[in-house]
Protein backbone atom coordinates (compact mmCIF):
# COMPACT_ATOMS: atom_id res chain seq x y z
CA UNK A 1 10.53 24.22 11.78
CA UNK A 2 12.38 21.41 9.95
CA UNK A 3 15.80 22.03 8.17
CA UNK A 4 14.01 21.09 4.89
CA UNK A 5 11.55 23.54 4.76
CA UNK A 6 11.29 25.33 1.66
CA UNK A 7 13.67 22.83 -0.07
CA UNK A 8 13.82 21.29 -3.65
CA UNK A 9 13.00 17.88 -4.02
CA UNK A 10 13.17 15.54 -7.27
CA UNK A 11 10.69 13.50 -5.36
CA UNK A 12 7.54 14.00 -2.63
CA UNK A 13 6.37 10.42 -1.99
CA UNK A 14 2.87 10.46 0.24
CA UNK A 15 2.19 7.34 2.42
CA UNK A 16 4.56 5.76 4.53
CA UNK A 17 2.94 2.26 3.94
CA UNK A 18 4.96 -0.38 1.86
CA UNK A 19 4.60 1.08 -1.48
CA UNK A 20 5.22 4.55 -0.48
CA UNK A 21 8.57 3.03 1.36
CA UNK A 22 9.08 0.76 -1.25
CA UNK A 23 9.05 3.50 -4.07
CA UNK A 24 11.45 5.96 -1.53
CA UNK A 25 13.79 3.30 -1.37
CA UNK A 26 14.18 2.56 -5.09
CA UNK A 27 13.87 6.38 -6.17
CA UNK A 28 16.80 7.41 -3.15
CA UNK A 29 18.58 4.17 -4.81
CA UNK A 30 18.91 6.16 -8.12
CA UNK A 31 20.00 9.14 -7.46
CA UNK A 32 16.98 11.23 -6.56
CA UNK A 33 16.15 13.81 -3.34
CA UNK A 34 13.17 12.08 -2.02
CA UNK A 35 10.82 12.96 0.71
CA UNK A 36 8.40 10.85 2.13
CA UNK A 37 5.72 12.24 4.36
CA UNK A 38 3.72 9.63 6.66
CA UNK A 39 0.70 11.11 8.73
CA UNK A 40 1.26 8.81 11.22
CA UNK A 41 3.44 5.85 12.11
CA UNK A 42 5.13 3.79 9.11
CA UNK A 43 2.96 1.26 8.19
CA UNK A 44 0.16 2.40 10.60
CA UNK A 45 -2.88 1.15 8.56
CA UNK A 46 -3.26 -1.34 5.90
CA UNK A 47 0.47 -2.42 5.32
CA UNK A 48 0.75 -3.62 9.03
CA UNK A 49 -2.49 -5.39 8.79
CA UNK A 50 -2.14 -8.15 6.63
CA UNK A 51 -2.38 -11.62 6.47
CA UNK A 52 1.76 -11.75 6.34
CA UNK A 53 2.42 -13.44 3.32
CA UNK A 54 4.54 -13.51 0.45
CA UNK A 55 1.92 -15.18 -1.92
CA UNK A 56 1.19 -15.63 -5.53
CA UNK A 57 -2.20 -15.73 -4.97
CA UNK A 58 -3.51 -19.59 -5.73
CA UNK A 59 -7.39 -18.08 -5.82
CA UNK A 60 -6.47 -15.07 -7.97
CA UNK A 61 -6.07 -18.09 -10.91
CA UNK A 62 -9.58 -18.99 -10.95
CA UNK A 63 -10.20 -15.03 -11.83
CA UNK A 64 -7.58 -15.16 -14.39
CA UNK A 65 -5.40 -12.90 -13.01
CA UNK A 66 -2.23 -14.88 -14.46
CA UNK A 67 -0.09 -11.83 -14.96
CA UNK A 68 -0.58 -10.63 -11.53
CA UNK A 69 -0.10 -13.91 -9.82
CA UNK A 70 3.20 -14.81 -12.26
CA UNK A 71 4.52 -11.60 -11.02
CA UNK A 72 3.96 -12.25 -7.32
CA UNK A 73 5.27 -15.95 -7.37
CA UNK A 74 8.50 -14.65 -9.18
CA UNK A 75 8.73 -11.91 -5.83
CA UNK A 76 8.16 -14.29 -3.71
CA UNK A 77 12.19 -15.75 -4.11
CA UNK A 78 13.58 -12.44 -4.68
CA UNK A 79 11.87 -10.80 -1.74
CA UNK A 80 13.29 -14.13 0.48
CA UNK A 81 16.99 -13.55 -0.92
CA UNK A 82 16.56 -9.83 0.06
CA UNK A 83 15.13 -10.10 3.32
CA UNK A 84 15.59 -13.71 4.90
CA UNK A 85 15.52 -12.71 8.59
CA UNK A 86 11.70 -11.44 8.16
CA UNK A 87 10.91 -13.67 5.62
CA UNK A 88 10.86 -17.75 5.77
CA UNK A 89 9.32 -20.34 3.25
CA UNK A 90 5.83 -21.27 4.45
CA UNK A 91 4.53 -24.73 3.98
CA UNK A 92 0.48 -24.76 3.41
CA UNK A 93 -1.62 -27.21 4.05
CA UNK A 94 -4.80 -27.73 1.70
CA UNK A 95 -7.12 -30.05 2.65
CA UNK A 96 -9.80 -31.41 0.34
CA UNK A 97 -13.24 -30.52 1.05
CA UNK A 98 -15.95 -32.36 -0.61
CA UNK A 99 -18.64 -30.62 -2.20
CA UNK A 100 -16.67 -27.90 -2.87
CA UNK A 101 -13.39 -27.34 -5.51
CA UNK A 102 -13.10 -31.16 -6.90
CA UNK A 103 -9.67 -32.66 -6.41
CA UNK A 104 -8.52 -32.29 -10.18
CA UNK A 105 -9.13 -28.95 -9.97
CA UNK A 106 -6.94 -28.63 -7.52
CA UNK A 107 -4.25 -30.37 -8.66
CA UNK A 108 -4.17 -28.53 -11.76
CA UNK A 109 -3.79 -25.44 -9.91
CA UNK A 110 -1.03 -25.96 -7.80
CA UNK A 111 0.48 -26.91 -11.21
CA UNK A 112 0.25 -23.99 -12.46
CA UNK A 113 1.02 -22.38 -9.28
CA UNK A 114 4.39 -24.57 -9.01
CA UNK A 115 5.36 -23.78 -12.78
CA UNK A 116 4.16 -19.87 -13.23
CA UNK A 117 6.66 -18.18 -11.42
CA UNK A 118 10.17 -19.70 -11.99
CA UNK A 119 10.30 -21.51 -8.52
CA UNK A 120 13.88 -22.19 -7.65
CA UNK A 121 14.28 -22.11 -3.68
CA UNK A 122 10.64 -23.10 -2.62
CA UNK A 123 9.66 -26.66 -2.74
CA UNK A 124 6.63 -28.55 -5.42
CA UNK A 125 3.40 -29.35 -3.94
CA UNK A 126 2.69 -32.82 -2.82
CA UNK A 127 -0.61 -34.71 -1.72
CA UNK A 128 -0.96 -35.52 1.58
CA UNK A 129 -2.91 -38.42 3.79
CA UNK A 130 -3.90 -37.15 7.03
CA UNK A 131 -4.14 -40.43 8.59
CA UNK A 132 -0.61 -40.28 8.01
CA UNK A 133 0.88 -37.06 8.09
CA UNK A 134 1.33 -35.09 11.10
CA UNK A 135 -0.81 -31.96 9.33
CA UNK A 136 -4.41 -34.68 9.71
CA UNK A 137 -3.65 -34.46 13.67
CA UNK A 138 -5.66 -31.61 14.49
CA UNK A 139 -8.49 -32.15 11.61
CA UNK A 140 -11.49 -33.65 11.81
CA UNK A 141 -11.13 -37.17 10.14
CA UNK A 142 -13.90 -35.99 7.89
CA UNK A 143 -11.04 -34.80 5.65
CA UNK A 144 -8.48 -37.50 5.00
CA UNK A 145 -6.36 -36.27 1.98
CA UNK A 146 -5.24 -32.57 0.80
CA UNK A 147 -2.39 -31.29 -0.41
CA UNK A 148 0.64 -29.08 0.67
CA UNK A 149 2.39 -26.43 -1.27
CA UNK A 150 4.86 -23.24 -0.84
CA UNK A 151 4.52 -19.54 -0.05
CA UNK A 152 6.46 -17.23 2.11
CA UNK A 153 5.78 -15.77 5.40
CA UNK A 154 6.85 -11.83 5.86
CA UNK A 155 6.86 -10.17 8.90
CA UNK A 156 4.70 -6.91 7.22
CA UNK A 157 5.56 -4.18 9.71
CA UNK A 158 9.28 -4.79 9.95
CA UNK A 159 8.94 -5.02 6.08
CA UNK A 160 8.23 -1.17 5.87
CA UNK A 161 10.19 0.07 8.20
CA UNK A 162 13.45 -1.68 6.81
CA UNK A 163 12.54 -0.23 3.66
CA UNK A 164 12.14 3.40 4.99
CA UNK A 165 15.89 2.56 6.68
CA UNK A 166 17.40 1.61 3.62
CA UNK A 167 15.58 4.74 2.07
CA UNK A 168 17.14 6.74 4.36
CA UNK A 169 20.45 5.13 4.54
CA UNK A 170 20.27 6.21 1.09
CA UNK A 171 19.24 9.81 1.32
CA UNK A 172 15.67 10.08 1.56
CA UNK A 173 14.49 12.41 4.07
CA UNK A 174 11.41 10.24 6.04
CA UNK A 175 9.10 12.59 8.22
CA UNK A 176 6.22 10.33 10.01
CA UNK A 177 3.24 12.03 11.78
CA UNK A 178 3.37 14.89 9.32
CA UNK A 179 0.31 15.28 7.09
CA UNK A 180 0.26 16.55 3.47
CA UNK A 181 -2.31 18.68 3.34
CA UNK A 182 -1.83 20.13 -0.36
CA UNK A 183 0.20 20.36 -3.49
CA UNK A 184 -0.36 22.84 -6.94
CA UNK A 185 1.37 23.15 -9.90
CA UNK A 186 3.68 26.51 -9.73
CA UNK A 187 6.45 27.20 -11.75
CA UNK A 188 6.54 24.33 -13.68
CA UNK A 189 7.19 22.28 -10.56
CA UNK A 190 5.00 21.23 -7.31
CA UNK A 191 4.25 23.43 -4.40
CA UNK A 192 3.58 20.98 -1.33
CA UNK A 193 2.33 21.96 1.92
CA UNK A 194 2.81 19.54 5.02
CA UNK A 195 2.55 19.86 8.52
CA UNK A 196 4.04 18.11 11.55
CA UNK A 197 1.55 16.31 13.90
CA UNK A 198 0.28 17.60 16.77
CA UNK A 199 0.26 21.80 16.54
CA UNK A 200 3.47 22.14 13.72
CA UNK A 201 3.14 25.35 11.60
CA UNK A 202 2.62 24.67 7.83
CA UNK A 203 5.51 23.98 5.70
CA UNK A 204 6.43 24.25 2.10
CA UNK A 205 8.63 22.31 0.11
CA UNK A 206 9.06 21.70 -3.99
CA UNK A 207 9.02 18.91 -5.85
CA UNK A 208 9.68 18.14 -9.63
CA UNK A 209 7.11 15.09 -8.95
CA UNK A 210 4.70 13.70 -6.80
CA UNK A 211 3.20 10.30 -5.88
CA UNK A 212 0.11 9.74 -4.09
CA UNK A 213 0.97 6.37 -2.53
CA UNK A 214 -1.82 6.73 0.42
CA UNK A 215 -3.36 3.41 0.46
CA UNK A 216 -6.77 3.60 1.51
CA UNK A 217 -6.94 7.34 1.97
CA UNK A 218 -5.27 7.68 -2.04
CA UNK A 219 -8.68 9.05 -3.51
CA UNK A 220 -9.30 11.09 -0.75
CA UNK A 221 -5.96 13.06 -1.83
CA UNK A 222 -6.88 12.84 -5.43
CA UNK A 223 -10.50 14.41 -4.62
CA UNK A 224 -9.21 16.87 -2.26
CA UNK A 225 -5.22 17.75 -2.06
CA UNK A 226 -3.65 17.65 -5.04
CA UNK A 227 -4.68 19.40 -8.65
CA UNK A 228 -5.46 16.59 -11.20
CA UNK A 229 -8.36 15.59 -13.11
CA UNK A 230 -9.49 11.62 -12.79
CA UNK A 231 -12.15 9.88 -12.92
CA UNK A 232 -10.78 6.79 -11.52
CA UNK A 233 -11.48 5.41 -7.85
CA UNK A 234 -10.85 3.41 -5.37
CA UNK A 235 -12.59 0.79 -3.33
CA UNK A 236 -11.90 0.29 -0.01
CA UNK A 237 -12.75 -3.45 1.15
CA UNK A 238 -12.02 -4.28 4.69
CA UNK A 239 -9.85 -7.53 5.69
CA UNK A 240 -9.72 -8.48 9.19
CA UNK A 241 -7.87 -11.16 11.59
CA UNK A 242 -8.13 -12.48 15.05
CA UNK A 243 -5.06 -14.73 16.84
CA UNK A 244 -5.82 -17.36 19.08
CA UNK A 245 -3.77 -19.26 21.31
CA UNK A 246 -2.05 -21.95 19.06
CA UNK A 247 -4.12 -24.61 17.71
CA UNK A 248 -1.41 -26.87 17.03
CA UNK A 249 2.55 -27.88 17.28
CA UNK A 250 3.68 -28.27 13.62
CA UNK A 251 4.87 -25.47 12.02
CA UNK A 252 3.01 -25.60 8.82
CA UNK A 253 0.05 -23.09 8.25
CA UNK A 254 -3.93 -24.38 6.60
CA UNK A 255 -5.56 -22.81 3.39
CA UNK A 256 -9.15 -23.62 4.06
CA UNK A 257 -12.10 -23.34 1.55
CA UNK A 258 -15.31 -21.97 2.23
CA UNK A 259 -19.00 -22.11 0.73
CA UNK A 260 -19.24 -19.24 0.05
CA UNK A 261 -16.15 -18.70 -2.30
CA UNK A 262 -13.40 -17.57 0.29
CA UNK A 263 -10.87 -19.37 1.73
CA UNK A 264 -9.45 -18.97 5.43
CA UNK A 265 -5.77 -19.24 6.49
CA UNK A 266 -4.51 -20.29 9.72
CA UNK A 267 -0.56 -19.42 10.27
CA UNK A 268 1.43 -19.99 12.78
CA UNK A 269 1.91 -16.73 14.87
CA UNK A 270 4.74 -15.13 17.17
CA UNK A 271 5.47 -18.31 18.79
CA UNK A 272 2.66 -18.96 20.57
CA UNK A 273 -0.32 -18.38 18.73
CA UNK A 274 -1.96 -19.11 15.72
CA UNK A 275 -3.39 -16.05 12.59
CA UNK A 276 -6.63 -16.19 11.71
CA UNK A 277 -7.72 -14.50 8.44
CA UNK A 278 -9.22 -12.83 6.45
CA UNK A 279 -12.81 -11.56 5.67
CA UNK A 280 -13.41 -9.10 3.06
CA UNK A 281 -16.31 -6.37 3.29
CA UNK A 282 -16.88 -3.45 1.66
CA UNK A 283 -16.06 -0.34 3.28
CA UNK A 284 -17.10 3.26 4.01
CA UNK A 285 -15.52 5.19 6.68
CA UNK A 286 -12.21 6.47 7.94
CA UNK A 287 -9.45 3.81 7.29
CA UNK A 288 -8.04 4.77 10.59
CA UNK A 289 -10.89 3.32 12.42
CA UNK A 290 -11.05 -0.39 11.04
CA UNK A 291 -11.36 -2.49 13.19
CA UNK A 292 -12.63 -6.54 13.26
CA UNK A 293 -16.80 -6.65 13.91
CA UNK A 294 -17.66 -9.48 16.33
CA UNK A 295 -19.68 -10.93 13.01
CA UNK A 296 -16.19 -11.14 11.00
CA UNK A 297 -14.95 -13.07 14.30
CA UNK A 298 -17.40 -15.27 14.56
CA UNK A 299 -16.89 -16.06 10.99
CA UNK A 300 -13.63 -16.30 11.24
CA UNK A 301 -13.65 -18.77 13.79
CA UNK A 302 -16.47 -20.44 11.91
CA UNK A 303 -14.12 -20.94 9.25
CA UNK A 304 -11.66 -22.63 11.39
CA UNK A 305 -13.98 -24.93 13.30
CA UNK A 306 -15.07 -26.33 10.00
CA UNK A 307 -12.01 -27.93 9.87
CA UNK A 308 -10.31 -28.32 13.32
CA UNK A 309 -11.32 -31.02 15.53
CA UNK A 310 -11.59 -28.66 18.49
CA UNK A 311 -13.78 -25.56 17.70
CA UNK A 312 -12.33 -22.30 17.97
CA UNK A 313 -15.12 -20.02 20.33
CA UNK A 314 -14.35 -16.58 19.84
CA UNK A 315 -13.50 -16.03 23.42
CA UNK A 316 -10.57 -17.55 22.76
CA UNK A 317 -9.47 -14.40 20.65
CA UNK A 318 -6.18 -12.70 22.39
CA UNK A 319 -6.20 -9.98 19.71
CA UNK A 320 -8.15 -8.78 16.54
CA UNK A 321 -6.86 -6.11 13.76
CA UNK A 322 -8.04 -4.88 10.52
CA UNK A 323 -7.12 -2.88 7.16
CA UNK A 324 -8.20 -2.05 4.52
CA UNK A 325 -7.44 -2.62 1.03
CA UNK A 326 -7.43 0.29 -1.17
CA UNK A 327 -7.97 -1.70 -4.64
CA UNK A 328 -8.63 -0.36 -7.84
CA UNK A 329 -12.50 0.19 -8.37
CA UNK A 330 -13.20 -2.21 -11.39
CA UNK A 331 -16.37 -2.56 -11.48
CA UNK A 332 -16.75 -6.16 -10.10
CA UNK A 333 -20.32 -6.80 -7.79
CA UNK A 334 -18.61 -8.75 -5.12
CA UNK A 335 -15.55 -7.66 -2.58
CA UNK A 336 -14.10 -10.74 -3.61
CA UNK A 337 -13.55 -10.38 -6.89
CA UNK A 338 -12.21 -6.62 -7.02
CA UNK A 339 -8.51 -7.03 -8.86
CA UNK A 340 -5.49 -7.16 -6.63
CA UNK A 341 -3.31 -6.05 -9.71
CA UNK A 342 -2.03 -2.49 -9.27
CA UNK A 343 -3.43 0.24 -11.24
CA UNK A 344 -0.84 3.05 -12.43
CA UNK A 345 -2.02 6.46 -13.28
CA UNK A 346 0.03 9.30 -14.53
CA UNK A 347 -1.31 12.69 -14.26
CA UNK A 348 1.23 15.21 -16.35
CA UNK A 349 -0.13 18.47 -17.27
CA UNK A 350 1.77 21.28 -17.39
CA UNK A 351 5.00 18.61 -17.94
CA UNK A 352 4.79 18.50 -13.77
CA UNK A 353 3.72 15.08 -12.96
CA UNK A 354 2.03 13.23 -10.28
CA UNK A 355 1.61 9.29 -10.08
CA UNK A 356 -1.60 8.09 -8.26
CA UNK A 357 -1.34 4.65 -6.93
CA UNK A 358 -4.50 2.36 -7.34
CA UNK A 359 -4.76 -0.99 -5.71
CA UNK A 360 -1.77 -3.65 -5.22
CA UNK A 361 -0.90 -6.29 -2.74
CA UNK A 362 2.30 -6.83 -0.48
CA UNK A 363 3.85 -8.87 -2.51
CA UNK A 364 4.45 -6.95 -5.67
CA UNK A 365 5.68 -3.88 -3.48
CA UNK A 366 8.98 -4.23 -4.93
CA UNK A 367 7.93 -4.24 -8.47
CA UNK A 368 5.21 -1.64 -8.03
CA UNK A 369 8.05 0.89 -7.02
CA UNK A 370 9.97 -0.13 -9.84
CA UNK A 371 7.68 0.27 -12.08
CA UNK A 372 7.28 3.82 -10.51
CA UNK A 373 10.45 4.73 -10.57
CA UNK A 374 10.85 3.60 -14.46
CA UNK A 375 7.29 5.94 -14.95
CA UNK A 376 8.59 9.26 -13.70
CA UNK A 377 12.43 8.72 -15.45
CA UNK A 378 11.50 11.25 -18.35
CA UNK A 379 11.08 13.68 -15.88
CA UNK A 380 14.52 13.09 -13.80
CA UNK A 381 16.19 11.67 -16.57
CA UNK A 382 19.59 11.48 -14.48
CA UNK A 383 18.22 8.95 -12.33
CA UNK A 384 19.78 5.30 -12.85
CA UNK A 385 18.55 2.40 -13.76
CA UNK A 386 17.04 -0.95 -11.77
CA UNK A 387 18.87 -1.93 -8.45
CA UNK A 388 16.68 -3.27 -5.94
CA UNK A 389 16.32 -6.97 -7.26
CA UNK A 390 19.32 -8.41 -5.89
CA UNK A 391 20.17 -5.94 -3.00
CA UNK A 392 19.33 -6.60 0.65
CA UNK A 393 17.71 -4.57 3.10
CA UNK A 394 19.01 -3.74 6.60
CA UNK A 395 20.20 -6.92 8.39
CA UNK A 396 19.13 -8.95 5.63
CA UNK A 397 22.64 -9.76 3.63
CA UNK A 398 23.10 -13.37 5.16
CA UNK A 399 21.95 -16.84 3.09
CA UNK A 400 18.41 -17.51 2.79
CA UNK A 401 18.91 -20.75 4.96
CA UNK A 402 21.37 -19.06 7.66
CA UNK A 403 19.23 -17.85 10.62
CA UNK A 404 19.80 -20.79 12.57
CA UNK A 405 24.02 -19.96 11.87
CA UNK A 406 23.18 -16.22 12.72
CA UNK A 407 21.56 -17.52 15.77
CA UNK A 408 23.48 -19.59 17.03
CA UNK A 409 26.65 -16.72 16.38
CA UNK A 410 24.72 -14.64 18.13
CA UNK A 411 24.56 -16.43 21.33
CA UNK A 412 27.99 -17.63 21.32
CA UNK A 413 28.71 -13.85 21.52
CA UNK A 414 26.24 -12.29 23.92
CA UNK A 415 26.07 -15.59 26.19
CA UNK A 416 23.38 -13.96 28.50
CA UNK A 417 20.94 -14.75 25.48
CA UNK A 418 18.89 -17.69 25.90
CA UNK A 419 17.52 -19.56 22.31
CA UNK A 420 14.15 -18.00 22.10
CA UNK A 421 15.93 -14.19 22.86
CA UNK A 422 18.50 -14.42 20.14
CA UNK A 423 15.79 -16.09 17.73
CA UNK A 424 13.98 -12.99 18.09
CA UNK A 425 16.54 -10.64 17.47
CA UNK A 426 17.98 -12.09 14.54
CA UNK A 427 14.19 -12.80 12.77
CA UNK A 428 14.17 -8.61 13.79
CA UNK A 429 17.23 -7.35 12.97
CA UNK A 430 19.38 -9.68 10.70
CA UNK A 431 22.81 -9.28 10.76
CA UNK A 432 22.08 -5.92 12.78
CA UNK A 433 21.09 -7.66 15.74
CA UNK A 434 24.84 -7.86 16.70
CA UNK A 435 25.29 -4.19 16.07
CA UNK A 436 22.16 -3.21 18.22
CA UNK A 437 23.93 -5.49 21.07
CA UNK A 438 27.37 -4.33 20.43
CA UNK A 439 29.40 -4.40 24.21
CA UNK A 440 27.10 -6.02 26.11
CA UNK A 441 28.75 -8.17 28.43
CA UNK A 442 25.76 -8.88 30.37
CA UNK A 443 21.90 -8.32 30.75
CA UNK A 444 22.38 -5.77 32.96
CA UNK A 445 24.35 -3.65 30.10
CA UNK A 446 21.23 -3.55 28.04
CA UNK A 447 19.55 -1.32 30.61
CA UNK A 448 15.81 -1.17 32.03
CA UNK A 449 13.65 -4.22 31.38
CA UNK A 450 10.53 -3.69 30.19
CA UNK A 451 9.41 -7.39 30.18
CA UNK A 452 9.35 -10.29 27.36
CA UNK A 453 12.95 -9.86 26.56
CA UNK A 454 12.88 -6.32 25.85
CA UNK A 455 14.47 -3.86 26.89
CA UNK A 456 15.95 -0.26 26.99
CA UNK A 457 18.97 -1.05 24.70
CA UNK A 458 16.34 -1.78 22.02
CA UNK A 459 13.80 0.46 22.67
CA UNK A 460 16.37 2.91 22.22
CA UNK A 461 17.74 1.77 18.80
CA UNK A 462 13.43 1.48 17.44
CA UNK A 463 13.75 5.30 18.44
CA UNK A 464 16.42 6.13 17.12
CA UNK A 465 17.30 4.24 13.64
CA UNK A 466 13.20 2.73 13.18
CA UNK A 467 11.41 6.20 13.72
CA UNK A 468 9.42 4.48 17.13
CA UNK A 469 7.57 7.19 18.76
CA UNK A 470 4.95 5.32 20.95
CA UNK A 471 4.30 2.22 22.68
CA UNK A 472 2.06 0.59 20.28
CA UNK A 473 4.99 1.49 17.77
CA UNK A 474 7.24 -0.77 19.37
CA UNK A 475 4.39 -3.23 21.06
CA UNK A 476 2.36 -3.96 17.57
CA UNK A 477 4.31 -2.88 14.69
CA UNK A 478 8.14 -3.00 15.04
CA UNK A 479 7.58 -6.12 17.55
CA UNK A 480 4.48 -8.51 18.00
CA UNK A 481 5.57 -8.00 21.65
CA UNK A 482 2.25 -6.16 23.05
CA UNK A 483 0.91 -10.41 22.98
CA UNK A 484 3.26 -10.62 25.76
CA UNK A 485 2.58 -7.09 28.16
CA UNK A 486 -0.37 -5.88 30.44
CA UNK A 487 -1.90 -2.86 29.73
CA UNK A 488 0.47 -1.43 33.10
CA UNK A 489 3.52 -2.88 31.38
CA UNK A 490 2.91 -0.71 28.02
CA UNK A 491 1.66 1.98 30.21
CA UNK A 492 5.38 2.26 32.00
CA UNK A 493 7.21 1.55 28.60
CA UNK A 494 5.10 4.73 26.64
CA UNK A 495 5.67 6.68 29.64
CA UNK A 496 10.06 6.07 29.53
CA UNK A 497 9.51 6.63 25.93
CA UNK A 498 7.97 10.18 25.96
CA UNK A 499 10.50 10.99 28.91
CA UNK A 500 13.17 10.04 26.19
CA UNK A 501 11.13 12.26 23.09
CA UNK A 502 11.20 15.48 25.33
């Protein structure tokens, strides 16, 4: 039994993907006793699987989704300032396809694109000539001019997690593998039940208000688990990625347009490789099982052999993933066209409230929570007020253009670290990458290695401060490491890590 059994909360968040840590860490910020329950590890499902971007959305514009995409390009700079070792500006490369969006058009949206969102830190668009510029290299010479514009890259997992740390750091209690199996009004306040994964007895805790932040499996809770009355839904569309070994040297990442309506990005990936993605199908099943069909591979690597002057055979995939989206259910015939904007929907009878969230996209996670956290103030009206604009999170309070100072500090002190090590480290940990190394004198001081730099110093601190319970927590979420290890490699680092649970 957990020491918070049976305790009063202001706040029970469900869903320990971005928005549910998001909306901890803003709540904790002002004052409130939060608990977030995650059935399994933080950012497990659709928050880990994403295309890893901090994006405005250029295709959103042709739906009119201005508001939305505003929104996101103004994030996009205050999520960099906040978080600069797992977050970078991304140059993309668009290259004109004839036949399909006309060159004005274009233009005119990167435009708008440049001058929605208060750009300050990322660079304009420019054209490009491929004959020219380094980006036409691996093209086909088909396509000789394009264009090049600014996003951000985000490492997604690591973006949770931090969140949940600086949650916690703050006061929220975060329980992963526990499931919330109910909640009803009592009392004039909630009456959850959760339980701890595998065999935990049932627990009850209180709560003056709830939020149902479960991503994909949100109206399965509203239907099921908690007492409300809606007639709103969600749509779960499936996005899925593959990552190839890299298909070129620059460090810039493609947009590419399709027939069919969709466009295809290729980013550069953990090094070595190059992202692949995305698809989006409808979906009917258990979110937990996703997973990329060998006909989203194919045309995924369809997509990229379009443009690329060597084709991209789907043997080449090293690894596949997919999530999926749980966006509002507007109405709209096609996958592709289903709103991105968050949806917001207070349920308050009895004056005990609960706030379903509908839809949303990684970038607005910040101002989603916000927003939140401004939507249940009548009901904890000694919460403060906004905080999370300007604030850091964990290992993240260094300038936006001082990772290369950070690394290079970093190996001046811990001189066993070659480049590529302490270039990891810092784009993990920040400023915290010091503190996770603090007295080593030597490799041997970091303890057992477990291959591809890492080892049990660090493994240790993912258990201890980043709520790591398995390999694949480590491998695929709180590193891209498991690119790197053999099945007997992971198999030797799950089995020191359940030695160390017991």
């Amino acid at each position: 039994m957990h020491d918070n059994a049976n305790r009063a909360f202001d706040l029970v968040v469900i869903g320990g993907g971005v928005n549910g840590c998001g909306i901890a860490r803003d709540a904790a910020g002002r004052g409130l006793d939060v608990l977030l329950v995650e059935q399994d590890d933080l950012g497990s499902a659709t928050s880990s699987a994403s295309t890893k971007m901090l994006h405005g959305g250029l295709r959103y514009l042709e739906y009119y989704e201005f508001r939305l995409v505003r929104e996101a390009l103004i994030e996009r700079e205050v999520l960099l300032r906040a978080m600069p070792h797992i977050a970078r500006p991304l140059r993309l490369v668009l290259p004109h396809h004839r036949g399909l969006r006309p060159a004005w058009m274009l233009r005119i949206g990167l435009f708008i694109y440049d001058n929605l969102g208060g750009r300050k830190i990322l660079p304009a668009c420019s054209s490009l000539d491929f004959a020219s510029d380094p980006a036409g290299a691996p093209l086909k010479t088909d396509y000789r001019r394009g264009f090049e514009y600014s996003d951000c890259w985000v490492d997604d997992s690591r973006l949770v997690v931090l969140n949940a740390r600086d949650a916690a750091q703050r006061g929220a209690t975060i329980r992963t593998r526990t499931v919330f199996e109910g909640a009803r009004r009592q009392d004039g306040r909630w009456e959850v039940t959760i339980r701890s994964l595998p065999d935990g007895a049932p627990e009850t805790v209180t709560a003056r208000a709830l939020v149902n932040a479960g991503g994909p499996w949100a109206g399965e809770i509203l239907d099921h688990r908690i007492q409300t009355d809606t007639d709103d839904r969600v749509r779960l569309v499936k996005g899925s990625h593959v990552v190839v070994p890299k298909l070129y040297d620059h460090d810039r990442a493609y947009l590419f347009q399709r027939a069919d309506g969709r466009v295809v990005f290729a980013i550069p990936f953990a090094g070595d490789f190059t992202l692949i993605g995305t698809t989006e199908v409808d979906y009917d099943g258990d979110p937990a099982a996703a997973a990329c069909s060998d006909e989203e591979a194919d045309y995924l690597c369809a997509a990229v052999s379009e443009y690329f002057r060597t084709p991209v055979a789907r043997d080449a995939v090293v690894w596949s993933f997919a999530g999926v989206r749980p966006l509002y259910d507007d109405g709209a015939s096609a996958a592709t066209r289903v709103t991105r904007d968050y949806v917001l929907k207070l349920d308050d009878r009895e004056g005990v409230p609960v706030l379903n969230i509908l839809g949303g996209k990684l970038t607005t996670f910040r101002k989603l929570a916000e927003t939140v956290a401004d939507k249940l103030a009548p009901y904890v009206p000694e919460a403060s007020g906004h905080w999370t604009a300007g604030t850091p999170l964990p290992g993240g309070d260094f300038p936006v253009d001082g990772v290369g100072a950070l690394v290079a500090d970093l190996h001046s002190r811990f001189a066993f670290l070659d480049q590529a090590w302490a270039n990891r480290l810092v784009r993990a940990y920040g400023t915290e990458a010091a503190v996770l190394l603090d007295g080593a004198e030597g490799v041997a001081d970091l303890g057992q290695d477990f291959g591809a730099t890492l080892t049990e110093r660090e493994v240790a601190w993912l258990m201890e401060h980043e709520w790591a319970r398995t390999a694949e927590d480590v491998l695929w979420r709180r590193t891209k490491l498991g690119l790197r290890f053999d099945a007997a490699a992971a198999r030797r680092l799950d089995a020191w890590m359940g030695e160390r649970r017991v």
